[in-house]
Protein backbone atom coordinates (compact mmCIF):
# COMPACT_ATOMS: atom_id res chain seq x y z
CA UNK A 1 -1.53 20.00 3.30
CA UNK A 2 1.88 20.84 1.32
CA UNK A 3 -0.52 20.98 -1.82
CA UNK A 4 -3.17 22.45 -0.24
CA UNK A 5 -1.30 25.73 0.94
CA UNK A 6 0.82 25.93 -2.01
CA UNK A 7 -2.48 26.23 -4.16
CA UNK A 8 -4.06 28.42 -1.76
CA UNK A 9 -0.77 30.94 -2.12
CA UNK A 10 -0.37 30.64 -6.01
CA UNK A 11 -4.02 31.70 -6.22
CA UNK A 12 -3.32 34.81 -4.07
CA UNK A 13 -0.93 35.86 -6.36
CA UNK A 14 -2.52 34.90 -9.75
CA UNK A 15 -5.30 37.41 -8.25
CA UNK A 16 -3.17 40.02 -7.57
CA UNK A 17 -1.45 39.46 -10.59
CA UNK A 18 -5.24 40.24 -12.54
CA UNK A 19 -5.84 43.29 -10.71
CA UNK A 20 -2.01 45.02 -10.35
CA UNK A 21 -0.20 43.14 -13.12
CA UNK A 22 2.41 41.60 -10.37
CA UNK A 23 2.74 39.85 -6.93
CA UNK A 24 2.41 42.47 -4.47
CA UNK A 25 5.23 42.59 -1.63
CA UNK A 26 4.40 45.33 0.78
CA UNK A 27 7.80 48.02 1.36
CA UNK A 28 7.94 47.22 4.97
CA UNK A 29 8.76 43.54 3.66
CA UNK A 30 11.78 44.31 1.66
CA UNK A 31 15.09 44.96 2.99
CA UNK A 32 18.71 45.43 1.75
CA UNK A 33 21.75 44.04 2.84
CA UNK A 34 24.93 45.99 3.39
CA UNK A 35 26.27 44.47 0.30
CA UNK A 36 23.00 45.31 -1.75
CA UNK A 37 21.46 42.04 -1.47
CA UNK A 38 18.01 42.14 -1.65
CA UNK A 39 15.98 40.23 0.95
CA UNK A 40 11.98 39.71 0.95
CA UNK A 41 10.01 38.47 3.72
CA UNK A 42 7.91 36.75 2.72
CA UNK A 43 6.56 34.76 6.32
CA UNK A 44 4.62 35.74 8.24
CA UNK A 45 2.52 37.81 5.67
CA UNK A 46 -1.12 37.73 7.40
CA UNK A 47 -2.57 36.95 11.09
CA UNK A 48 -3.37 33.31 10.28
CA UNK A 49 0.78 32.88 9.52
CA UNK A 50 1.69 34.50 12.81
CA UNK A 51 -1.06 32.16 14.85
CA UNK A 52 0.10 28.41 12.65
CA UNK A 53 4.06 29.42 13.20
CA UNK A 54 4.44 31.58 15.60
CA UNK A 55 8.13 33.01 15.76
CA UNK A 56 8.98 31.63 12.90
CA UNK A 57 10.17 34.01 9.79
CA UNK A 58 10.84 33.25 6.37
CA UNK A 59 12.91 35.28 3.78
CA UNK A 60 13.91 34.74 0.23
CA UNK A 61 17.21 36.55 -0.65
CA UNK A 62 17.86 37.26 -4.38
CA UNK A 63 20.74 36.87 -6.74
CA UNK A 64 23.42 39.87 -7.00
CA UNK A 65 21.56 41.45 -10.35
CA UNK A 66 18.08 42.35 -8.30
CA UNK A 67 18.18 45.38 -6.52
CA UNK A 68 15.18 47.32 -4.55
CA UNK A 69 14.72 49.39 -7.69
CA UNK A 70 13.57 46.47 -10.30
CA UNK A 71 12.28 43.70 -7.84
CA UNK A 72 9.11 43.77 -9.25
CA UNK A 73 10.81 43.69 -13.00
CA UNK A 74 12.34 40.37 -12.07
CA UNK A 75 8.89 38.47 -10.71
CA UNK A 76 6.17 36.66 -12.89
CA UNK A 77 8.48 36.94 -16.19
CA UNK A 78 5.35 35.09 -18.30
CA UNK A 79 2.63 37.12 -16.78
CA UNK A 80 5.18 40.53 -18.08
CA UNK A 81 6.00 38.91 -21.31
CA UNK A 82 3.91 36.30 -22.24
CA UNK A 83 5.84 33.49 -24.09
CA UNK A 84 5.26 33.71 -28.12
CA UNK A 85 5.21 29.59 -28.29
CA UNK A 86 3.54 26.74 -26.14
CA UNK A 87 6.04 24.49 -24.48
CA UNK A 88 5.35 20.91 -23.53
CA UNK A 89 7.33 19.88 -20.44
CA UNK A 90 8.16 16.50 -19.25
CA UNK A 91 8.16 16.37 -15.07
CA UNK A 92 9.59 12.86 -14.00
CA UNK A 93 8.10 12.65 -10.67
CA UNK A 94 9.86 11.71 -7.64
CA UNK A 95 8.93 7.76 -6.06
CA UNK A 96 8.99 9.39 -2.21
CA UNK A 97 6.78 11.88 -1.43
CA UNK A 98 3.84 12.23 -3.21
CA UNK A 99 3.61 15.63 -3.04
CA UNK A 100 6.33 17.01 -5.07
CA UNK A 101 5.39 15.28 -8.51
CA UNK A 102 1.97 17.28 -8.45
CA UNK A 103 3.82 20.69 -7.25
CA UNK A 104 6.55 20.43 -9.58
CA UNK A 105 3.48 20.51 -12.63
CA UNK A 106 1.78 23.31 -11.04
CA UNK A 107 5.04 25.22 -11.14
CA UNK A 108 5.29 24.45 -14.72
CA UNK A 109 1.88 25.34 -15.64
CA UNK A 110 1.55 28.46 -13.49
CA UNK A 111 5.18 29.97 -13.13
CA UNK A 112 6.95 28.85 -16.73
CA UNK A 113 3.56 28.69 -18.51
CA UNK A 114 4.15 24.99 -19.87
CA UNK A 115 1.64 22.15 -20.08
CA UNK A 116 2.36 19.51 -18.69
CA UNK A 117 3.31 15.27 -18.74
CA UNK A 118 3.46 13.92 -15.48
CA UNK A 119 5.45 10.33 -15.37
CA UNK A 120 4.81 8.96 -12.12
CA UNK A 121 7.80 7.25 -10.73
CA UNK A 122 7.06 2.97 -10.36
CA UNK A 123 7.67 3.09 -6.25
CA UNK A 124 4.33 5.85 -5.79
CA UNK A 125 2.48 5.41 -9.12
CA UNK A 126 -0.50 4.30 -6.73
CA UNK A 127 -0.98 7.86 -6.40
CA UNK A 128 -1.89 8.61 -9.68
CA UNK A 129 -5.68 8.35 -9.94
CA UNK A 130 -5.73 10.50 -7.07
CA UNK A 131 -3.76 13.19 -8.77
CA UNK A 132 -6.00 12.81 -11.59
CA UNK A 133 -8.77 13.25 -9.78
CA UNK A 134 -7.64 16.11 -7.85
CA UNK A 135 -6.48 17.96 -10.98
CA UNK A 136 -9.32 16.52 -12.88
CA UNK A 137 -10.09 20.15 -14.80
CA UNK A 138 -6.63 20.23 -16.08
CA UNK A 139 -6.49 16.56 -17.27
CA UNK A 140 -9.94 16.98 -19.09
CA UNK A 141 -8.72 20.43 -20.62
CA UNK A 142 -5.67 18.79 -21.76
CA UNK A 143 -3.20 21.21 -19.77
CA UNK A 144 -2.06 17.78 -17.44
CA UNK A 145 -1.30 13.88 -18.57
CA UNK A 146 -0.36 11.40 -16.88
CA UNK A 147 1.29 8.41 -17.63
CA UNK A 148 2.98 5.40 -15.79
CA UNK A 149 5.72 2.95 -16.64
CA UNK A 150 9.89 2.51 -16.02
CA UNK A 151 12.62 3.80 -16.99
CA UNK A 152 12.11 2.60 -20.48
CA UNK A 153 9.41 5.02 -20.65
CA UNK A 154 10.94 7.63 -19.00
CA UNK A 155 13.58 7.50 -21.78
CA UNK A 156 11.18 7.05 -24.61
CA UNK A 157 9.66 10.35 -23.28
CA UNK A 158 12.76 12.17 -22.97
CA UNK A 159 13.96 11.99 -26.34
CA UNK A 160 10.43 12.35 -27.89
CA UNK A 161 10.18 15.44 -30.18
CA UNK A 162 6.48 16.70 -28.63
CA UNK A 163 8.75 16.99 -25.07
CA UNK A 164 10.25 20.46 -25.45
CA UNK A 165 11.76 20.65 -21.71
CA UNK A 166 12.22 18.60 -18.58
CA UNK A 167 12.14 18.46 -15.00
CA UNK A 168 13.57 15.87 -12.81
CA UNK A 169 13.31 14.91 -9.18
CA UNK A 170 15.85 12.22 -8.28
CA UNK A 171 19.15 11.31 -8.18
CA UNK A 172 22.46 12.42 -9.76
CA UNK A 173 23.06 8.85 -11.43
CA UNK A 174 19.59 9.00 -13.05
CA UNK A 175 20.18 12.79 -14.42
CA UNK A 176 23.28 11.74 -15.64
CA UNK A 177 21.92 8.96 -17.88
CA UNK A 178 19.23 11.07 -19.16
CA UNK A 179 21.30 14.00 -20.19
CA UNK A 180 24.42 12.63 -20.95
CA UNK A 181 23.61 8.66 -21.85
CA UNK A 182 24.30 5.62 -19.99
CA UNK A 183 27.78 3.36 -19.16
CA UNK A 184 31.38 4.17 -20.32
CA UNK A 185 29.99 6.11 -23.23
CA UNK A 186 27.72 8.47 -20.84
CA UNK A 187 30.88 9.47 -18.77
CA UNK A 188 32.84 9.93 -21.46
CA UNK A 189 30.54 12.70 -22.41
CA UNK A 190 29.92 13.93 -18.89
CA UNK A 191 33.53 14.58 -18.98
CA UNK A 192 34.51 16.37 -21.87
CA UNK A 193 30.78 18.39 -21.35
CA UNK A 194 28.99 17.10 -24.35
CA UNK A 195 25.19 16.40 -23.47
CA UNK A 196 23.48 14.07 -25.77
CA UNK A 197 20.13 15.77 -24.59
CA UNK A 198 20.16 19.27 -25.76
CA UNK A 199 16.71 20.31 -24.13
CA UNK A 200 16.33 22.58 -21.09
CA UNK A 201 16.07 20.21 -18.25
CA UNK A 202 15.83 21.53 -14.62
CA UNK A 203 16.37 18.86 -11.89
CA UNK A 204 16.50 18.58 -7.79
CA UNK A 205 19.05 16.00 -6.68
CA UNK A 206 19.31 15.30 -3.56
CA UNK A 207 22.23 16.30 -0.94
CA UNK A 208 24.39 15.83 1.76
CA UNK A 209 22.17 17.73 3.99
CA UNK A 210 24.19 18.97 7.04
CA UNK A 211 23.46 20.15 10.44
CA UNK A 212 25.74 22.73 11.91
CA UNK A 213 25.41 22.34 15.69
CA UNK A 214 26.91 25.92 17.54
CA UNK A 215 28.37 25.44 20.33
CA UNK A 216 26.75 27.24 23.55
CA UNK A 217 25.16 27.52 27.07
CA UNK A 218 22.51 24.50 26.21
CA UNK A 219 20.56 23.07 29.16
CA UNK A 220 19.11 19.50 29.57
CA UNK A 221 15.63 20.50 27.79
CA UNK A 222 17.84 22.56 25.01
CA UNK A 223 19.50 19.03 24.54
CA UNK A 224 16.54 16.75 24.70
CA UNK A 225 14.27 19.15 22.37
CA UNK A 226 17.35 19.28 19.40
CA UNK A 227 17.64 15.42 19.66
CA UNK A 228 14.15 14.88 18.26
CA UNK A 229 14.60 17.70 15.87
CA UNK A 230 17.65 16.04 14.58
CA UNK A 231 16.52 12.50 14.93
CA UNK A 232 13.54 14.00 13.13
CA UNK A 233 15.61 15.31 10.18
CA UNK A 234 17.00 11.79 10.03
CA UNK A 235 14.24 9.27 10.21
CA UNK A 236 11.25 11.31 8.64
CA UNK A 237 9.66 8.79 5.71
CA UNK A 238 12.34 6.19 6.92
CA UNK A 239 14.54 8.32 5.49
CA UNK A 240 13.88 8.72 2.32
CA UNK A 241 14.40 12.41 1.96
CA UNK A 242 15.88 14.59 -0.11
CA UNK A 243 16.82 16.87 2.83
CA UNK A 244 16.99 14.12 5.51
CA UNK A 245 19.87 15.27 7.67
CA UNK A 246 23.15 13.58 6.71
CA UNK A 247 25.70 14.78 8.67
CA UNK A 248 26.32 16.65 12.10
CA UNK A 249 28.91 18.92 12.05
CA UNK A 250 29.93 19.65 15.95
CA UNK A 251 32.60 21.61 17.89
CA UNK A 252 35.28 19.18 18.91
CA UNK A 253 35.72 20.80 22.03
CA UNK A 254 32.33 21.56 23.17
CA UNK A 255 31.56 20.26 26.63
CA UNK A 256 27.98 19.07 25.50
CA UNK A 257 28.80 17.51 22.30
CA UNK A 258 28.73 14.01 23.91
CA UNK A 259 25.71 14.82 25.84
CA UNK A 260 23.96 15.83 22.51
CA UNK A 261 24.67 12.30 20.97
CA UNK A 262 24.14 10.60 23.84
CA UNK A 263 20.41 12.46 24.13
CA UNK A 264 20.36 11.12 19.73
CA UNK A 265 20.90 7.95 20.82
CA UNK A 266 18.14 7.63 23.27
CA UNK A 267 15.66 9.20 20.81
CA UNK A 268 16.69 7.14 18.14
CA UNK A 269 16.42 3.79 20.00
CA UNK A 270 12.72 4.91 21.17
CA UNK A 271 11.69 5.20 17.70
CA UNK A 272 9.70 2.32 15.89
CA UNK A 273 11.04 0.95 12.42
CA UNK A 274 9.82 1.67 9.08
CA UNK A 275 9.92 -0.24 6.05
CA UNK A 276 13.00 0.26 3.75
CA UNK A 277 10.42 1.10 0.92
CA UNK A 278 12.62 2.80 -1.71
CA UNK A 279 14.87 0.40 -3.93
CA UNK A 280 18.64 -0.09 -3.15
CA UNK A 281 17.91 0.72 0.40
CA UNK A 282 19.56 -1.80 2.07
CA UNK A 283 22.41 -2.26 -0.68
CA UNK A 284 23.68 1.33 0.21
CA UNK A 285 23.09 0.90 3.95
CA UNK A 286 25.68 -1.88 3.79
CA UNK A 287 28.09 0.15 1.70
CA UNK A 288 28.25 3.18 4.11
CA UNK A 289 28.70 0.55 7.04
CA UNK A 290 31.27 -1.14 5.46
CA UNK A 291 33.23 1.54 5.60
CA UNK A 292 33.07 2.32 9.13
CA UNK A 293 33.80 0.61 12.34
CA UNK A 294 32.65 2.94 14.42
CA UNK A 295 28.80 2.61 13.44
CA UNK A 296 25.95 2.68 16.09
CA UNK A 297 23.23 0.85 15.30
CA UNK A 298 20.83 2.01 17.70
CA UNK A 299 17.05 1.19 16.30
CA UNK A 300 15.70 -2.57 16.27
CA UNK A 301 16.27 -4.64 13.94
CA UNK A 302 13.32 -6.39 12.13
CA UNK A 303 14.44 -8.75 9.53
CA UNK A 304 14.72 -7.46 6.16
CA UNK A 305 12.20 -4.56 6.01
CA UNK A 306 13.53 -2.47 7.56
CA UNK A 307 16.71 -0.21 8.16
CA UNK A 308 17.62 0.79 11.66
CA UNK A 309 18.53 3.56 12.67
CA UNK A 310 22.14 4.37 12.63
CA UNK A 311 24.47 7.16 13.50
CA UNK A 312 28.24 7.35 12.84
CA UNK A 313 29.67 9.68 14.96
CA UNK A 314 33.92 10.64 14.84
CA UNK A 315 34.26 10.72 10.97
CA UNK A 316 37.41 12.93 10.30
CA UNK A 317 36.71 16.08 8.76
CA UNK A 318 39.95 15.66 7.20
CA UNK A 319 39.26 12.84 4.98
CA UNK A 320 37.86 14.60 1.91
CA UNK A 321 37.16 11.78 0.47
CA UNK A 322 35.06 9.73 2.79
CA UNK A 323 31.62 8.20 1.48
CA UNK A 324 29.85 10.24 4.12
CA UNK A 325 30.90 13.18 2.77
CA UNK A 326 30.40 12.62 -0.70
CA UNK A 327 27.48 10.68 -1.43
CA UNK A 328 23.81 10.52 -0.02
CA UNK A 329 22.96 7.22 1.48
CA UNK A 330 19.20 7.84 1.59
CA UNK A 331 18.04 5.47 4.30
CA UNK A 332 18.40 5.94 7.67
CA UNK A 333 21.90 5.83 8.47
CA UNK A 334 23.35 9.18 9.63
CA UNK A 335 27.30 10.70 10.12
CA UNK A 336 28.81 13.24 12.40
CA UNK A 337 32.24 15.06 12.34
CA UNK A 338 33.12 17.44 14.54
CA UNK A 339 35.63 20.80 14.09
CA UNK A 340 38.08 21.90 16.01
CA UNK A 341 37.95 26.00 16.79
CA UNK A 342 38.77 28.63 19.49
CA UNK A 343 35.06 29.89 19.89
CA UNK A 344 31.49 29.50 18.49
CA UNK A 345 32.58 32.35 16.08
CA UNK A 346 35.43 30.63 14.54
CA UNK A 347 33.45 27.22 14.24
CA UNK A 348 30.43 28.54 12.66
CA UNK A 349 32.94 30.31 9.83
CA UNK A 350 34.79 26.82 9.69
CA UNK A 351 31.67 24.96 8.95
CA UNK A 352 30.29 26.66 6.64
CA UNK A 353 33.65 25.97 4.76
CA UNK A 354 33.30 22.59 5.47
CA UNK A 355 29.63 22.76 4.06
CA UNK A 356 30.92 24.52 0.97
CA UNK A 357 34.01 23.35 -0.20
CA UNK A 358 33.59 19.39 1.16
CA UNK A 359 29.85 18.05 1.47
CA UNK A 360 28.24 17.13 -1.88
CA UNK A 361 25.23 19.14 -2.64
CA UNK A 362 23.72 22.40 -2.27
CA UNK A 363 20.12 21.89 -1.91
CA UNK A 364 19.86 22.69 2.05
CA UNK A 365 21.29 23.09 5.44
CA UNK A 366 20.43 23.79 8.86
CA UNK A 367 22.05 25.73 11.97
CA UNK A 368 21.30 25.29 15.54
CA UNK A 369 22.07 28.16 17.53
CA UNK A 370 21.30 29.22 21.28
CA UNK A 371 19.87 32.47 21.63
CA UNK A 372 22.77 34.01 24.04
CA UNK A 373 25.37 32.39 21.02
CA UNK A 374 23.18 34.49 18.18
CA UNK A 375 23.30 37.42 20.26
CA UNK A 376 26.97 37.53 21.14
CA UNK A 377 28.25 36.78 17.70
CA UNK A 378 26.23 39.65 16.37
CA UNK A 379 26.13 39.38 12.52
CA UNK A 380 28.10 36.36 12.12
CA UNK A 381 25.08 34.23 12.35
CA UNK A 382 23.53 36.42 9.46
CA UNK A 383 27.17 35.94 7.43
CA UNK A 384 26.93 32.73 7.87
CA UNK A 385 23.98 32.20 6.22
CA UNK A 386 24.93 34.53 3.19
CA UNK A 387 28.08 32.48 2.87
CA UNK A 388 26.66 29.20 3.12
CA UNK A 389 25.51 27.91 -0.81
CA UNK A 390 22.99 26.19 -0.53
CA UNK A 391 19.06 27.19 -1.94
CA UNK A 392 17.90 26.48 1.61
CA UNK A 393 18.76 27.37 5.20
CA UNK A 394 16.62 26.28 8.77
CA UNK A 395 17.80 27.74 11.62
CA UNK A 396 16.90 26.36 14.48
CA UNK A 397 14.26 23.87 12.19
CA UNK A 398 14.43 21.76 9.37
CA UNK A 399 15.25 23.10 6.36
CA UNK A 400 12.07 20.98 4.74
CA UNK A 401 9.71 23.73 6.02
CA UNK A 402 11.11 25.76 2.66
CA UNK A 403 9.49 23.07 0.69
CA UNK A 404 6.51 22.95 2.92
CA UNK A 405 5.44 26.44 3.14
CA UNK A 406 4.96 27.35 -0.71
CA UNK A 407 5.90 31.05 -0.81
CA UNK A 408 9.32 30.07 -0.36
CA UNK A 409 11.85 28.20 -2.73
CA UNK A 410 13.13 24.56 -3.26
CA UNK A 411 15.83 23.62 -4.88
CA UNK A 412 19.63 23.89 -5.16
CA UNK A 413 22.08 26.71 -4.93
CA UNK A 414 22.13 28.63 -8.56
CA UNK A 415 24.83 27.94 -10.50
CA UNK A 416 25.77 24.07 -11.47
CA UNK A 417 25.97 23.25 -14.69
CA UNK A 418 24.95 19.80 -16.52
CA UNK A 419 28.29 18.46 -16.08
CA UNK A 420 28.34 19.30 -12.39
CA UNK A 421 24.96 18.94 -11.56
CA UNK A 422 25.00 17.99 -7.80
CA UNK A 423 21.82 18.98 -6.31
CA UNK A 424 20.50 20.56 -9.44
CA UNK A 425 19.39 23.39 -11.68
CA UNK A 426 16.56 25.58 -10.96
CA UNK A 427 13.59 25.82 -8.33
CA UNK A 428 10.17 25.30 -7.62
CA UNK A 429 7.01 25.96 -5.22
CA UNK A 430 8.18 29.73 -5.28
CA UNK A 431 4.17 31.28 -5.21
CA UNK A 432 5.29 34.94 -5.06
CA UNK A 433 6.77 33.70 -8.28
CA UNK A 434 10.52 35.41 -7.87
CA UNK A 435 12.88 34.84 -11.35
CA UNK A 436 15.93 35.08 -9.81
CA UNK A 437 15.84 33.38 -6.34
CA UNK A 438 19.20 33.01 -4.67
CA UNK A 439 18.30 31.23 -1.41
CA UNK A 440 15.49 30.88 0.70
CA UNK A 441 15.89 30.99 4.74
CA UNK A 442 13.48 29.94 7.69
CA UNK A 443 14.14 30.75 11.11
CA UNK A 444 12.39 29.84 14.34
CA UNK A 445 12.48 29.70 18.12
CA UNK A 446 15.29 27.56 19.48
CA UNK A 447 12.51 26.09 21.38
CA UNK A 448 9.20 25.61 20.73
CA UNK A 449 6.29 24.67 23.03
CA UNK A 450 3.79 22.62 21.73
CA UNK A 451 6.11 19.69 20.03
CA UNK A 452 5.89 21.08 16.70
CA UNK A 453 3.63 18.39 14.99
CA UNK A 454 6.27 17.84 12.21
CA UNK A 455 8.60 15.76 15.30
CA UNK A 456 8.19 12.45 14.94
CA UNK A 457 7.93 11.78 18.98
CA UNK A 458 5.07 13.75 18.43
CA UNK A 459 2.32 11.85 19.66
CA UNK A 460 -0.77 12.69 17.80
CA UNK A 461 0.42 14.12 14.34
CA UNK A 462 -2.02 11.87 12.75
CA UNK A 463 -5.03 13.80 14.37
CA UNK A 464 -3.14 17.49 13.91
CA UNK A 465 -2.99 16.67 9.87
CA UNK A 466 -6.53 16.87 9.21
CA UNK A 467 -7.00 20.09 10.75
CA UNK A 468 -3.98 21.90 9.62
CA UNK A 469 -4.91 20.68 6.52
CA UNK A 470 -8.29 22.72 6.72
CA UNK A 471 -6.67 25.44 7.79
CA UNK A 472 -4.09 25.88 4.77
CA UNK A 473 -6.54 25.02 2.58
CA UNK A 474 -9.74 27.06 3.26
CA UNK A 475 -7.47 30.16 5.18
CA UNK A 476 -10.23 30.13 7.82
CA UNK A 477 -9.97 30.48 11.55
CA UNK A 478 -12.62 27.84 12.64
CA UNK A 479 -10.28 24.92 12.13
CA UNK A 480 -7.70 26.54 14.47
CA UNK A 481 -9.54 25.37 18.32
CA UNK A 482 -9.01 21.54 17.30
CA UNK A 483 -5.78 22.30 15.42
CA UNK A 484 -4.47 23.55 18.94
CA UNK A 485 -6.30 21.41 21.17
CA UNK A 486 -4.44 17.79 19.45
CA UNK A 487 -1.14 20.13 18.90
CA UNK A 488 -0.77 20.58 22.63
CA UNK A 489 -1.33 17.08 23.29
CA UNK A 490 1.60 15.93 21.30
């Protein structure tokens, strides 16, 4: 579906692009901040958007140099000045969703105007004759390859002198290597800055991913709904995400804080197992619980496939220099800190410091907030959100809906260098085709009624897919009866 939609969107603009020489935004859809900021709207944009997720909104705010006045100078850069040299670019594909290998070439090919090798990571390479089949015109025009191997390869490819640039999805350690070199020799250069790989690479690394829970008037149904969002965030692919929700950040003296993680742990230990899939899984799982006492293992255990769930809640936000804080465990273990503050005003500014200046990682975040909270902090919520850094902000929802819905961007915060890389350099998905993205920011209902299909309590996902998947792909309102009909019934 991902694909599907994000196709379906790039089209739309490569069309508009042939008949107006640019993406077209509508006026009505741009708006200024009071600091100049420049903020496009760019969900919903037609009927079908405000039927599939309705009350949800998505904006992409741009960096300080784009103003109202040359927006449309700083979109579709190749389509305004077509590059004078073909590029080859190496995309090293990620090994847990199979999604994001295939998007990450089509931003190549479509948005930087590079063909494309495709190096399937080991853990999903089963995907690849599926890719090649689905992108058979570009394979058989010689636009896409793919090949398949380790890390041996990967480095072979790297270093090759046909690769002019790069693009990585994976981890920090793995970047490192590649730009830098490996063991004592590797950090050595890491630290005085002297890359042994001089080609462009951009990269998406992973994160700390946060949740910023704001303290307020919550009732029993606010508390039950939030714990499958969050145990959502948390378990989704076993937890094998990139922006699986790492850490709770809650108000110390909030009356419902315990009521929230007791409502967690209830969701959590309803929720099946799922195989530890990825590599290293269970070697990191024991290296975060090592470190903590205090850890609630609340899913089943089944042997060695698996991973339970497990939250630890009471880490001190103090202790700068706690695992939790510094390091993504990717697999399903979870943290939560709380802050101490005189109102939901003064927590929400103290998190966000917290966010900033502790967690590793900028790629995205999420905020919970109550509706009578938003509305009697007035613009905080909206400060909040400038002053967080990080390339992607939920409110209310999971920040993965920026990767999911296409016109908006992934990756990290702009700004790290090669030497401090954390979550990365650059973006992708991005259809509207934007050059200088700063963040992008999705905002929904507090509550929403059906079970959104994403939750995993919900019950019948696995017959909402299909349809949803018609939908996105075709545009057309014929899928939508069904779509509804197993929605509602989750």
């Amino acid at each position: 579906m991902t694909i599907a939609r994000n196709l379906r969107l790039l089209l739309e603009t490569l069309e508009q692009i042939e008949r107006h020489k640019s993406p077209q935004i509508p006026e009505n859809k741009i708006r200024t901040r009071d600091n100049g900021q420049v903020v496009v709207e760019v969900l919903p944009s037609r009927l079908m958007d405000s039927l599939l997720y309705s009350g949800f909104k998505a904006e992409v705010w741009m960096q300080p140099e784009v103003t109202k006045a040359n927006l449309k100078e700083n979109m579709a850069e190749i389509y305004r000045e077509p590059p004078k040299e073909g590029k080859v670019a190496l995309v090293l594909g990620a090994g847990n969703v199979s999604s994001i290998g295939p998007l990450d070439v089509v931003y190549k090919l479509f948005v930087e105007g590079q063909v494309c090798l495709l190096k399937l990571n080991p853990v999903n390479e089963y995907t690849g004759p599926f890719v090649e089949e689905a992108f058979r015109c570009l394979v058989d025009e010689g636009f896409l390859q793919l090949v398949y191997g380790g890390g041996d390869v990967g480095s072979y490819l790297c270093n090759h002198d046909t690769v002019d640039e790069i693009h990585i999805t994976g981890s920090e350690k793995t970047h490192d290597i590649i730009v830098f070199g490996p063991g004592e020799e590797g950090q050595k250069r890491k630290a005085n800055n002297e890359p042994k790989l001089t080609k462009r690479i951009t990269s998406e690394l992973g994160n700390v991913s946060p949740i910023i829970v704001v303290p307020g008037p919550w009732k029993t149904g606010d508390l039950e709904f939030h714990a499958e969002n969050i145990a959502t965030q948390m378990t989704n692919n076993a937890g094998f995400n990139c922006n699986a929700a790492k850490m709770l950040i809650t108000h110390e003296g909030w009356d419902q804080r315990e009521s929230l993680l007791d409502a967690l742990r209830h969701t959590l230990r309803s929720l099946p197992p799922r195989v530890a899939y990825y590599p290293g899984a269970h070697d990191r799982y024991q290296n975060f619980l090592s470190e903590h006492d205090s850890a609630e293992v609340l899913g089943k255990k089944t042997g060695h496939d698996a991973v339970p769930w497990t939250l630890v809640p009471g880490l001190d936000s103090q202790k700068s220099e706690d695992l939790f804080f510094n390091e993504e465990s990717f697999c399903g273990i979870t943290g939560e800190t709380s802050l101490q503050a005189e109102d939901a005003a003064g927590f929400l500014r103290k998190a966000v410091d917290f966010c900033n200046n502790t967690l590793h990682g900028t790629l995205n975040a999420c905020i919970l907030i109550h509706p009578e909270t938003e509305k009697q902090l007035g613009g905080a919520l909206e400060q909040a959100i400038a002053d967080l850094k990080y390339g992607s902000i939920g409110v209310n929802h999971w920040p993965a809906l920026s990767y999911a819905l296409g016109v908006t961007t992934w990756g990290a915060f702009p700004g790290h260098t090669l030497d401090d890389i954390q979550s990365g350099i650059g973006v992708v998905h991005n259809t509207l085709m934007f050059d200088k993205p700063e963040k992008s920011v999705v905002s929904g209902p507090f509550k929403v009624w059906p079970r959104p299909p994403w939750f995993v309590t919900h019950k019948l996902a696995h017959k909402v897919a299909p349809w949803l998947f018609k939908v996105e792909q075709t545009g057309s309102f014929l899928y939508l009866p069904p779509l509804v009909w197993n929605a509602a019934r989750g």
